[in-house]
N, C-alpha and C. Protein backbone atom coordinates (compact mmCIF):
# COMPACT_ATOMS: atom_id res chain seq x y z
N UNK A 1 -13.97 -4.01 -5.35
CA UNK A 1 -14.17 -4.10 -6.77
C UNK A 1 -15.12 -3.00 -7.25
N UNK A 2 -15.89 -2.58 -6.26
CA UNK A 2 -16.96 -1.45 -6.59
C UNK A 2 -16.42 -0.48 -7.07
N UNK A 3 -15.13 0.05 -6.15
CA UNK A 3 -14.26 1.50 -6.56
C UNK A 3 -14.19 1.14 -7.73
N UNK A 4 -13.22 0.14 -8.14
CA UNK A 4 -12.52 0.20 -8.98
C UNK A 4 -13.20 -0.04 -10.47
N UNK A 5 -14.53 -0.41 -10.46
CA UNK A 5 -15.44 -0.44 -11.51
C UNK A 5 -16.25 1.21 -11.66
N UNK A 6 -15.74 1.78 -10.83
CA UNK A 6 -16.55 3.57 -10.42
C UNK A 6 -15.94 4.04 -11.49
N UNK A 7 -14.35 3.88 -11.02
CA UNK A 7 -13.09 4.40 -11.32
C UNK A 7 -12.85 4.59 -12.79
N UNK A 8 -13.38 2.72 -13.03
CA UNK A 8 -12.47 2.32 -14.33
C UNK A 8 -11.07 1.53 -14.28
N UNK A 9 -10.69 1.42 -12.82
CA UNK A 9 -9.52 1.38 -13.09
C UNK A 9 -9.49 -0.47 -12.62
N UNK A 10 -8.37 -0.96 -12.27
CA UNK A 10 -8.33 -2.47 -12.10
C UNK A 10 -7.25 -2.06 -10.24
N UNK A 11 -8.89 -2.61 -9.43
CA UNK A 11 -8.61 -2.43 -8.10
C UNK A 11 -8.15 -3.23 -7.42
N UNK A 12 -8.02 -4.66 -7.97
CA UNK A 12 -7.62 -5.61 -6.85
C UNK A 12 -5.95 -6.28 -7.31
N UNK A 13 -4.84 -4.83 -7.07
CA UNK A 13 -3.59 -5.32 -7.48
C UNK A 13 -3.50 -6.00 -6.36
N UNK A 14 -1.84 -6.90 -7.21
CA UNK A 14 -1.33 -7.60 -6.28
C UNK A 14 -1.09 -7.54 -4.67
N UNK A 15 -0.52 -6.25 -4.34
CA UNK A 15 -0.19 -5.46 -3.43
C UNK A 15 -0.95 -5.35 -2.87
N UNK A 16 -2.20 -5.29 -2.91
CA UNK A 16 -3.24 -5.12 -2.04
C UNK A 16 -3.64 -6.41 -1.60
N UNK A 17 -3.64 -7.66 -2.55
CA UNK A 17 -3.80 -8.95 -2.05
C UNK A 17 -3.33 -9.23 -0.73
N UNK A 18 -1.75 -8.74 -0.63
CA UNK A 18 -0.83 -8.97 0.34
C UNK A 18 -1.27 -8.59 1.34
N UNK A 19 -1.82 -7.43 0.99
CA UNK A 19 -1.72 -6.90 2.42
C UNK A 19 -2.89 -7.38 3.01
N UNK A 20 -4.16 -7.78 2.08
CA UNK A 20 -5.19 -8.43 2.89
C UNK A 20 -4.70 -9.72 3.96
N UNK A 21 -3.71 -10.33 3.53
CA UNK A 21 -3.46 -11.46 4.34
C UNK A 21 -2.84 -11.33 5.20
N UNK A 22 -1.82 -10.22 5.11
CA UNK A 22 -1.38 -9.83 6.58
C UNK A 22 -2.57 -9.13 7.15
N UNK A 23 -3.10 -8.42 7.30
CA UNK A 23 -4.35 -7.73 7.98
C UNK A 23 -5.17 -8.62 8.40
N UNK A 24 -5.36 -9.27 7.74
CA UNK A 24 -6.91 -10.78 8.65
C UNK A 24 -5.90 -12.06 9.12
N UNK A 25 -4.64 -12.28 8.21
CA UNK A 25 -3.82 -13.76 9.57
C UNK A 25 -3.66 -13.45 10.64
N UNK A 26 -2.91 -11.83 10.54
CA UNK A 26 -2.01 -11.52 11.37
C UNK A 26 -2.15 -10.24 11.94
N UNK A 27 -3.18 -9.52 12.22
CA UNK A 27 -3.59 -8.73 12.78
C UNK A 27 -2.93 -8.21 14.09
N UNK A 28 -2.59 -8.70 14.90
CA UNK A 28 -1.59 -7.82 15.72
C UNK A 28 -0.44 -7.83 15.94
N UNK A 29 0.14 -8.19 14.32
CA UNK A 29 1.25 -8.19 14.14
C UNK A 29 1.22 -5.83 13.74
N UNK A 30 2.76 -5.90 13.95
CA UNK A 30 3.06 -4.06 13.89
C UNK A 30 2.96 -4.22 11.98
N UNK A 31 3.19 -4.95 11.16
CA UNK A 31 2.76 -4.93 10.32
C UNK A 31 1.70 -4.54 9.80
N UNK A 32 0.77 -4.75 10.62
CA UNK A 32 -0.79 -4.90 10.01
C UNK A 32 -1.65 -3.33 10.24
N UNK A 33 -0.43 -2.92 11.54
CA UNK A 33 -1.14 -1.49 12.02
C UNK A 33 -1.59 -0.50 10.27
N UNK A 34 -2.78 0.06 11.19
CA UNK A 34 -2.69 0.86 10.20
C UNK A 34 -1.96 1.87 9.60
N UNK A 35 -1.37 2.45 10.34
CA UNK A 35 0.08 3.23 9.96
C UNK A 35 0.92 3.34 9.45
N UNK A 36 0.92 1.55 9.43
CA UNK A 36 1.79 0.77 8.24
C UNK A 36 1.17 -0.09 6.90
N UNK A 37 0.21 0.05 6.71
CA UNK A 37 -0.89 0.05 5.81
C UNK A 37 -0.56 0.88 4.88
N UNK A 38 -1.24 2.07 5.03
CA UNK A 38 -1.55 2.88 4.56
C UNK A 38 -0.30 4.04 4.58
N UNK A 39 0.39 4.08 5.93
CA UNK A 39 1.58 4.47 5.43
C UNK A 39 2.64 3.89 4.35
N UNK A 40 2.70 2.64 4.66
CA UNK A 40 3.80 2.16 3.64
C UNK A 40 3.36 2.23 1.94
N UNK A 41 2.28 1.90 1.60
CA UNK A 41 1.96 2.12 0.62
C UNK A 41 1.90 3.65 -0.26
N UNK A 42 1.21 4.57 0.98
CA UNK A 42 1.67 5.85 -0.02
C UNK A 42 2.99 6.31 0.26
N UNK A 43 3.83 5.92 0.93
CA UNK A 43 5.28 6.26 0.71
C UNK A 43 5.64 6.10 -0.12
N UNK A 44 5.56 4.75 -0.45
CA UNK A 44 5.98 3.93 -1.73
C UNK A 44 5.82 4.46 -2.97
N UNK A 45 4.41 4.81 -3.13
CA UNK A 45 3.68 5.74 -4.49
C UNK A 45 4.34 6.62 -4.33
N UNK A 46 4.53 7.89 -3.35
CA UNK A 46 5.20 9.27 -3.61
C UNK A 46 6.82 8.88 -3.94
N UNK A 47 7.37 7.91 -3.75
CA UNK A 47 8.77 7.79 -3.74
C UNK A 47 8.81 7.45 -5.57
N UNK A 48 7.77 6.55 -5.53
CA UNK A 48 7.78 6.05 -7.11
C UNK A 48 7.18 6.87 -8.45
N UNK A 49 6.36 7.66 -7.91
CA UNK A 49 6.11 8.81 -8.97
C UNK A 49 7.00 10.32 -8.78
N UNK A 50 7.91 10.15 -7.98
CA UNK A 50 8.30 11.55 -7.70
C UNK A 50 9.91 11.02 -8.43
N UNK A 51 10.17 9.38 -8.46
CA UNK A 51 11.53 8.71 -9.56
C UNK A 51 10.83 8.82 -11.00
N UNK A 52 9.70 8.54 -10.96
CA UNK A 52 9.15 8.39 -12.65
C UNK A 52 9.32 9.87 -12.95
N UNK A 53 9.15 11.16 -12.22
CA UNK A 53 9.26 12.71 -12.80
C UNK A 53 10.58 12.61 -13.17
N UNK A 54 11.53 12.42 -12.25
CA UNK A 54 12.82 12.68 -12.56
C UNK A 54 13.31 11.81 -13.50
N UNK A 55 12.65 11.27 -14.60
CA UNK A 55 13.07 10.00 -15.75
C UNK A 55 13.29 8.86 -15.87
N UNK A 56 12.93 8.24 -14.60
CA UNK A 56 13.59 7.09 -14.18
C UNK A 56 12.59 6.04 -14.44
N UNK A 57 13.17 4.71 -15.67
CA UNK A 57 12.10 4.24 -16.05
C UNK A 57 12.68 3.09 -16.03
N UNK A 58 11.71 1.74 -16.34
CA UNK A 58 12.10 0.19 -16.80
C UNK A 58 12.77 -1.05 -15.26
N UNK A 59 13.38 -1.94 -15.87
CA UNK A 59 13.40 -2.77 -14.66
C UNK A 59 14.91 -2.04 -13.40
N UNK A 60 15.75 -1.48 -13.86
CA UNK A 60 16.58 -1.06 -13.01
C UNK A 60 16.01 0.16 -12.14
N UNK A 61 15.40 1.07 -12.39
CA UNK A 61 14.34 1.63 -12.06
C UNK A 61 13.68 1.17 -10.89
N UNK A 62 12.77 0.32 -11.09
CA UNK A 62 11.88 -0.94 -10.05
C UNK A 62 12.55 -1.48 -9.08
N UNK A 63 13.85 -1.54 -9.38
CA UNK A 63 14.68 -2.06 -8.43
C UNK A 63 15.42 -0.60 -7.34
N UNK A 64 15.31 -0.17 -8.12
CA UNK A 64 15.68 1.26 -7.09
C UNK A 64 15.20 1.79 -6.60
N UNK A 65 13.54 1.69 -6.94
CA UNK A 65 12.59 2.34 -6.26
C UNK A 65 12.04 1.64 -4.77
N UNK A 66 12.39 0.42 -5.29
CA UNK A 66 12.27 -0.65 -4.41
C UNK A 66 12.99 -0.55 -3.23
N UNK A 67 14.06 -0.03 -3.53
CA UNK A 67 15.18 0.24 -2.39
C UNK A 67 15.11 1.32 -1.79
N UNK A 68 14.46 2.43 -2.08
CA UNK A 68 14.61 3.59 -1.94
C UNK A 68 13.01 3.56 -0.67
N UNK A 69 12.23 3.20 -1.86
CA UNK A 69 10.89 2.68 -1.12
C UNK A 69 11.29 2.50 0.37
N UNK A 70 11.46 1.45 0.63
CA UNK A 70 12.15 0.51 1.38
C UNK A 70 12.77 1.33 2.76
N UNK A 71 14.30 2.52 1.89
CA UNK A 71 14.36 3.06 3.76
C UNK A 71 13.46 3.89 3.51
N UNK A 72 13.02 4.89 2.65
CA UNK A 72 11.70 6.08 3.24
C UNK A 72 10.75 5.28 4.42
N UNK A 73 9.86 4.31 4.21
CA UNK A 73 8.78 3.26 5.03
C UNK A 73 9.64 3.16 6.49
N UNK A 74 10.86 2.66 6.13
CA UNK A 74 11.94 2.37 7.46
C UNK A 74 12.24 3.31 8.51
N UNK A 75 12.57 4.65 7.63
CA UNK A 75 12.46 6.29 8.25
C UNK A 75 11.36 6.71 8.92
N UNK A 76 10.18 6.56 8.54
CA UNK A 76 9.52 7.07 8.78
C UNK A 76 8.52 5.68 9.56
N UNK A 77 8.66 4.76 9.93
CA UNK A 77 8.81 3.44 10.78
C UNK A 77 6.90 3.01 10.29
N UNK A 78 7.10 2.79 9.05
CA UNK A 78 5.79 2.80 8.63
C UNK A 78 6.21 1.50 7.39
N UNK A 79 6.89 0.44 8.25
CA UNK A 79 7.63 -0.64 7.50
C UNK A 79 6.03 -1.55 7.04
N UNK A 80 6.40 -1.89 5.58
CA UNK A 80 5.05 -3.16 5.62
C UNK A 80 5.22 -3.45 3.84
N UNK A 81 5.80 -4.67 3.76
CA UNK A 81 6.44 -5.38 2.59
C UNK A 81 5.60 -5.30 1.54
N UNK A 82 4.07 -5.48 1.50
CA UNK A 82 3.52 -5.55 -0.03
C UNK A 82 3.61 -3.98 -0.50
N UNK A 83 3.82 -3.07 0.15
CA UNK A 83 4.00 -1.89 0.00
C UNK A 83 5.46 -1.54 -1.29
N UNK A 84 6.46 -2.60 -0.83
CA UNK A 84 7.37 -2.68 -1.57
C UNK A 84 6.74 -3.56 -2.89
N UNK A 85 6.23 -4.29 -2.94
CA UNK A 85 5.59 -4.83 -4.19
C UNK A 85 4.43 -3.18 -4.88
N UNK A 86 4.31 -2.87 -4.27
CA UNK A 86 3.45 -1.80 -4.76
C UNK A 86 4.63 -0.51 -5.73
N UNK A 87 5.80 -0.64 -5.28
CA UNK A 87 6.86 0.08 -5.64
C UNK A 87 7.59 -0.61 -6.93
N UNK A 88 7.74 -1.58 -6.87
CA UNK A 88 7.49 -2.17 -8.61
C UNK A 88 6.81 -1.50 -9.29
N UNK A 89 5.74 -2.36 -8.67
CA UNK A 89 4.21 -2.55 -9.74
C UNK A 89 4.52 -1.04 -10.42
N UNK A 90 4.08 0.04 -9.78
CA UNK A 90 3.93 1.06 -10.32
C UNK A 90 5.51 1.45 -11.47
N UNK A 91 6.08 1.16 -10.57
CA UNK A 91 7.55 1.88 -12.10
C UNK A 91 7.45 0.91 -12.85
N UNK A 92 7.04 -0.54 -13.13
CA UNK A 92 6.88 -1.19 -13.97
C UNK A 92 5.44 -1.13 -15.42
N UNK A 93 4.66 -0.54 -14.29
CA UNK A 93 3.36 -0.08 -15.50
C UNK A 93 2.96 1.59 -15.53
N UNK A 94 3.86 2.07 -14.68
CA UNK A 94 3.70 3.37 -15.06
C UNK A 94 2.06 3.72 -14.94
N UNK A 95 1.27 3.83 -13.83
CA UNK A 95 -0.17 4.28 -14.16
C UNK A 95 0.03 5.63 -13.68
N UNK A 96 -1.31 6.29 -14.50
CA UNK A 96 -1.72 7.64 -14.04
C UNK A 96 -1.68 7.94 -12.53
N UNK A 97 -1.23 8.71 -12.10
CA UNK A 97 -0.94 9.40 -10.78
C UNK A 97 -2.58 9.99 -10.32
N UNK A 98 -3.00 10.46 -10.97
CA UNK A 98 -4.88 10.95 -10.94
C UNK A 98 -5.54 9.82 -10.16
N UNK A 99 -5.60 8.78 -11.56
CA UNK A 99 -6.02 7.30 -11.07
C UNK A 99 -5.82 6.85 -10.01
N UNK A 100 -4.62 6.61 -10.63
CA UNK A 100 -3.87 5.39 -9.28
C UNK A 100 -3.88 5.46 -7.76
N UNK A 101 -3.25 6.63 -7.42
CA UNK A 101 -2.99 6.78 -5.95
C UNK A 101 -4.29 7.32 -5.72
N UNK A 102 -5.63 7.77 -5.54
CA UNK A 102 -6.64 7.74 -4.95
C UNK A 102 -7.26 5.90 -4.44
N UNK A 103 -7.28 5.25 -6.05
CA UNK A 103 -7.43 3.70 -5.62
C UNK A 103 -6.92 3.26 -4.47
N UNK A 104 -5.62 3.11 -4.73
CA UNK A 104 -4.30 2.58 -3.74
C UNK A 104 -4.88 3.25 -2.27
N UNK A 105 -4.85 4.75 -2.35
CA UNK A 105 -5.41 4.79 -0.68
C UNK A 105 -6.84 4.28 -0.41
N UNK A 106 -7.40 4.54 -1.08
CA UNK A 106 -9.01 4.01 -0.43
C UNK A 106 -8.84 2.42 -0.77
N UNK A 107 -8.30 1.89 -1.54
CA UNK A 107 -8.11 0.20 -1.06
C UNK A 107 -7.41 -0.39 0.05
N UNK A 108 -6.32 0.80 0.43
CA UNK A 108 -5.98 0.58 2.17
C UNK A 108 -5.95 1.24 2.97
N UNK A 109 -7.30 1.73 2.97
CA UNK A 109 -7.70 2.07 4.17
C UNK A 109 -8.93 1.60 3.87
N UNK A 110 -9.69 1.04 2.89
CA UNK A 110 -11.10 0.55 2.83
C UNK A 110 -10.69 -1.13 3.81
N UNK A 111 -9.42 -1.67 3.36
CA UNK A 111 -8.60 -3.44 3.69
C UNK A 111 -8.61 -2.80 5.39
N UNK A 112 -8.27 -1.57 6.35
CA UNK A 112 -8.06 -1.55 7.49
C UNK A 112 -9.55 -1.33 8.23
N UNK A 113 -10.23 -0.67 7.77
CA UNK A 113 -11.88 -0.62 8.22
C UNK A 113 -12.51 -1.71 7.91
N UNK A 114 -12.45 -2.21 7.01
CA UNK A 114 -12.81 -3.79 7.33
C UNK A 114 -12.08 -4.88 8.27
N UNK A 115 -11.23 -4.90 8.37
CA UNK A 115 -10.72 -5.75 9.77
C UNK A 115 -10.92 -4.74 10.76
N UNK A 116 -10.91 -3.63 10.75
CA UNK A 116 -11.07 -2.78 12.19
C UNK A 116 -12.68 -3.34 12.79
N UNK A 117 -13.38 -2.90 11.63
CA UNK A 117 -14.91 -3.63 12.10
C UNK A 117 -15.09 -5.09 12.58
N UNK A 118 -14.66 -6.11 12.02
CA UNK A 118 -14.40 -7.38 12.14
C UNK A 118 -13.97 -7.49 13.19
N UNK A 119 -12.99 -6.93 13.71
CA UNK A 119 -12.37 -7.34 15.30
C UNK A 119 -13.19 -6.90 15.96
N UNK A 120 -13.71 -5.71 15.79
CA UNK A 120 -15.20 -4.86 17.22
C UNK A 120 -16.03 -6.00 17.15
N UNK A 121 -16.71 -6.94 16.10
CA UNK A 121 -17.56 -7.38 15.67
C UNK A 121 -17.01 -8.91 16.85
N UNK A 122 -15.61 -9.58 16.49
CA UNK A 122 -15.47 -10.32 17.15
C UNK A 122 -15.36 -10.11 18.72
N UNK A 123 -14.99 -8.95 19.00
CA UNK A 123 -14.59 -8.52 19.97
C UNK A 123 -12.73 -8.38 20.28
N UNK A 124 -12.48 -8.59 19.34
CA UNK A 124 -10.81 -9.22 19.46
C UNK A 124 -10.27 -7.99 19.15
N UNK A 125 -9.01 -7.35 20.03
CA UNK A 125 -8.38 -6.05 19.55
C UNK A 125 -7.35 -5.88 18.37
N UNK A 126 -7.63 -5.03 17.50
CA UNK A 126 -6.60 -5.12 16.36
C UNK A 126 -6.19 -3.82 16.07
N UNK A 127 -4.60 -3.63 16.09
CA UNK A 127 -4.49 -1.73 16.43
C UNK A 127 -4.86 -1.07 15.62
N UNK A 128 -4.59 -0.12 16.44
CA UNK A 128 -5.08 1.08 16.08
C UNK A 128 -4.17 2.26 15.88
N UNK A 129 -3.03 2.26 15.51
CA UNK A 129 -1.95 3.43 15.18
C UNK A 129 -2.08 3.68 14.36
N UNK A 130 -2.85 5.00 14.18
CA UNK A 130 -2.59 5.17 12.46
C UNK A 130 -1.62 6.19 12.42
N UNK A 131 -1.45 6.86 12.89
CA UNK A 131 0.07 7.54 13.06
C UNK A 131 1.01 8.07 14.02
């Protein structure tokens, strides 16, 4: 909430909710890696602002981005579902590209250094692929 009061901007989207709960339930699930964190999410953003350049706007839009989202993450094996909620969100509210995608990465990768610490802390292993 700190960033996002730095920022200005509103840091605790949905998408990021998600992914907190996969990251602390389910931690060594391949989901949770960081790779797929933080990969899936900025895939998602570059796939979804690089459809918003080319005109592509409103709910059919969201749905394509969604899909599109979807194999890029798959391709590039950096699969992780709130990431696809993150691919809405954005063609649906359209935020600043400046803004936005700095938040979005430092909220996941701020969500993976906090469980990364937490597990050293417990002692319990939680991966470590970040790419």
């Amino acid at each position: 909430m700190l960033v996002g009061t730095l920022l200005h901007q509103a840091v605790l989207i949905p998408p990021l909710a998600a992914t907190t709960a996969i990251v602390t339930a389910t931690p060594g699930s391949p989901l949770a890696q960081p790779r797929h964190v933080v990969g899936g999410h900025m895939l998602s953003c570059l796939v979804c602002y690089a459809l918003l350049a080319l005109g592509w706007h409103g709910p059919f839009a969201a749905a394509a981005a969604c899909g599109v989202a979807c194999g890029v993450v798959l391709l590039c094996k950096a699969a992780h579902p709130p990431a696809m909620a993150t691919a809405v969100m954005i063609m649906v509210t359209e935020p600043h590209a400046a803004g936005f995608v700095p938040l979005l990465a430092t909220g996941a990768v701020l969500l993976v250094l906090v469980q990364l610490i937490s597990s050293r802390l417990q002692r319990e292993k939680y991966p470590t692929t970040w790419w």
